[in-house]
C-alpha atoms as a PDB file:
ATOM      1  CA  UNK A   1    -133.706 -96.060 126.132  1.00  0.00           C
ATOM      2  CA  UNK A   2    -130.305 -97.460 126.104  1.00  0.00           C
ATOM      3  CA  UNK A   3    -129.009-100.567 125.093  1.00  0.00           C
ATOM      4  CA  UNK A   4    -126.379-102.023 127.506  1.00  0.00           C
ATOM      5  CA  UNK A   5    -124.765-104.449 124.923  1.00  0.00           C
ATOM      6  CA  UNK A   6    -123.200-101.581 123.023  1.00  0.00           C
ATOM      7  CA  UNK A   7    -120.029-101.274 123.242  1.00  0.00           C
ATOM      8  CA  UNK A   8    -119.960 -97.277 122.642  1.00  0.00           C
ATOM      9  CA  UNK A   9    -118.294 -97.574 119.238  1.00  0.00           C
ATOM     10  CA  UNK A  10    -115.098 -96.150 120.420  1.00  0.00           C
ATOM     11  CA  UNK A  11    -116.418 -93.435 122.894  1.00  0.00           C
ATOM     12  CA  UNK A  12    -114.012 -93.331 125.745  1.00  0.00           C
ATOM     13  CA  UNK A  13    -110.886 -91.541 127.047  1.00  0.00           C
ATOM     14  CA  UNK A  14    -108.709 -93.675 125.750  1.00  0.00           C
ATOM     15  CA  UNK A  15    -110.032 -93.250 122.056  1.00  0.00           C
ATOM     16  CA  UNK A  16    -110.212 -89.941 122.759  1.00  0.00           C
ATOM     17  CA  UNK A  17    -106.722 -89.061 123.206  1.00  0.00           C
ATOM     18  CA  UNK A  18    -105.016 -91.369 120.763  1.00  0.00           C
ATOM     19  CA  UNK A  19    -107.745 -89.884 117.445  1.00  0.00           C
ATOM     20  CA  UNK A  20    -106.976 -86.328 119.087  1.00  0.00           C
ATOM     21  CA  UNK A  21    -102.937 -86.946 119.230  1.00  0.00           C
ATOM     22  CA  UNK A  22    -103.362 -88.756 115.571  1.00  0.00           C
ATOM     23  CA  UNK A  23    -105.430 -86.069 113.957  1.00  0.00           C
ATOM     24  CA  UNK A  24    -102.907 -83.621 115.130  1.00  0.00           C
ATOM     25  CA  UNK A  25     -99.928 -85.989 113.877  1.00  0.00           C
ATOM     26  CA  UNK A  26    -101.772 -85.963 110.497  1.00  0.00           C
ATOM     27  CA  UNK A  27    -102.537 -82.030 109.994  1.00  0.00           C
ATOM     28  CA  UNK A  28     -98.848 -81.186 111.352  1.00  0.00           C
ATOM     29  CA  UNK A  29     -97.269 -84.294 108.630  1.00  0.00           C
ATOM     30  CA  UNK A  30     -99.618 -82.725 105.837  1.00  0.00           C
ATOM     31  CA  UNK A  31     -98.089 -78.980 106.704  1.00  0.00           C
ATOM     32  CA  UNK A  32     -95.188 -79.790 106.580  1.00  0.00           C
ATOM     33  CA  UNK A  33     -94.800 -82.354 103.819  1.00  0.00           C
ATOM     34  CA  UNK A  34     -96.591 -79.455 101.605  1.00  0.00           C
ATOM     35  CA  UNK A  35     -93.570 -77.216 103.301  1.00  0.00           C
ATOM     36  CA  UNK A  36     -91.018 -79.370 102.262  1.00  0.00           C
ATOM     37  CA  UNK A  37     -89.914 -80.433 105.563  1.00  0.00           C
ATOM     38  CA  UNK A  38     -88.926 -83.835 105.205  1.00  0.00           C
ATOM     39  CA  UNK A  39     -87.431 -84.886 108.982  1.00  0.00           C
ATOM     40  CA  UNK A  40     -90.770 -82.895 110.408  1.00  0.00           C
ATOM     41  CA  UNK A  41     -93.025 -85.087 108.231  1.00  0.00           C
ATOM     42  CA  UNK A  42     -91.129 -88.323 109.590  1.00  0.00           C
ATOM     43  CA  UNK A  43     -91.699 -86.809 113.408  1.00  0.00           C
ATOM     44  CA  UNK A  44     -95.166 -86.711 112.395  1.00  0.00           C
ATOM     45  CA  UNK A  45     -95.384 -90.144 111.220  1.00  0.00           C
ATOM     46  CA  UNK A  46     -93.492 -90.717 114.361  1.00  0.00           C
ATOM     47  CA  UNK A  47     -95.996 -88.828 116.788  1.00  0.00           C
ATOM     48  CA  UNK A  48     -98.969 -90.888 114.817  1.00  0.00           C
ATOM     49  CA  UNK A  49     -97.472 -93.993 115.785  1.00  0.00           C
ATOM     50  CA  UNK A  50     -97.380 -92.650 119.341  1.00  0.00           C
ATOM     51  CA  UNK A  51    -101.053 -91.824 119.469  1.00  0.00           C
ATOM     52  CA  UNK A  52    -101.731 -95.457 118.638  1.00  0.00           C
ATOM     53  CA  UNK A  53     -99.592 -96.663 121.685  1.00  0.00           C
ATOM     54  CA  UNK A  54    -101.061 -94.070 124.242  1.00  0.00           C
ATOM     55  CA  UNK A  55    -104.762 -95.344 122.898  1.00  0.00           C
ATOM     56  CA  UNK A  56    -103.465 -99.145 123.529  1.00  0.00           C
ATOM     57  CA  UNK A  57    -101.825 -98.362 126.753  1.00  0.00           C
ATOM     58  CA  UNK A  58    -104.719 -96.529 128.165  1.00  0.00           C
ATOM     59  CA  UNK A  59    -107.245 -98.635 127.026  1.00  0.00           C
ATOM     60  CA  UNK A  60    -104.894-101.454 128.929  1.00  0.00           C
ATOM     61  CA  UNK A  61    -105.265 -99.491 132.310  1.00  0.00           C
ATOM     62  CA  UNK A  62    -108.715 -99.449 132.322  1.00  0.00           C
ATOM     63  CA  UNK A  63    -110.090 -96.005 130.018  1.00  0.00           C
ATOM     64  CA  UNK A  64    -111.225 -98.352 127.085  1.00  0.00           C
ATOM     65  CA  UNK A  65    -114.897 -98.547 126.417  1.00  0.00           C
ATOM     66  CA  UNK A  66    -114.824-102.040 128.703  1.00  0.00           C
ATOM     67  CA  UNK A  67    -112.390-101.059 131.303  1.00  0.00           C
ATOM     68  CA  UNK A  68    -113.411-100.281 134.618  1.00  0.00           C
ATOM     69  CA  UNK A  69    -112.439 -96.654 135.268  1.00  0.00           C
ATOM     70  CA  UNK A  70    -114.831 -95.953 131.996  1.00  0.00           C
ATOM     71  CA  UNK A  71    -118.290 -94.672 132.898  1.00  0.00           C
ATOM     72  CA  UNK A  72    -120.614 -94.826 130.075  1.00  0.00           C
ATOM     73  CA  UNK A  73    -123.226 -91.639 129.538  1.00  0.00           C
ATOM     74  CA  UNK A  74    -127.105 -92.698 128.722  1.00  0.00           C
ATOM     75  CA  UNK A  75    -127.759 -91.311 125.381  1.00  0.00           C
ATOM     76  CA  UNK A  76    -131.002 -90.016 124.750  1.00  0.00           C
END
């Protein structure tokens, strides 16, 4: 049974792609900060910031967990 009020804690494309972009922001700064690369950490922090705007964006055209071109999946 599913409850329809849920509002899929996050589970969508949108989500998706900005915690995938953002985890990879964060493993790439951490790499290179223990490198001592200090303009590749800043990209990093940069490409994090990025993954937050592409999560806002495409939650804005409809891949959020309440947008329309979301389909949610029953959980059993």
């Amino acid at each position: 049974m599913s409850d329809t009020h849920d509002p899929g804690h996050g589970n969508s494309p949108a989500a998706w792609v900005a915690v995938t972009i953002m985890l990879v922001a964060f493993a790439a700064g951490t790499v290179f900060f223990w490198l001592e690369m200090p303009a590749l950490v800043w990209a990093s922090a940069g490409l994090l910031v990025v993954g937050v705007i592409v999560g806002v964006v495409m939650s804005k055209l409809g891949y959020g967990v309440k947008g329309p071109k979301y389909v949610a999946k029953a959980h059993d």
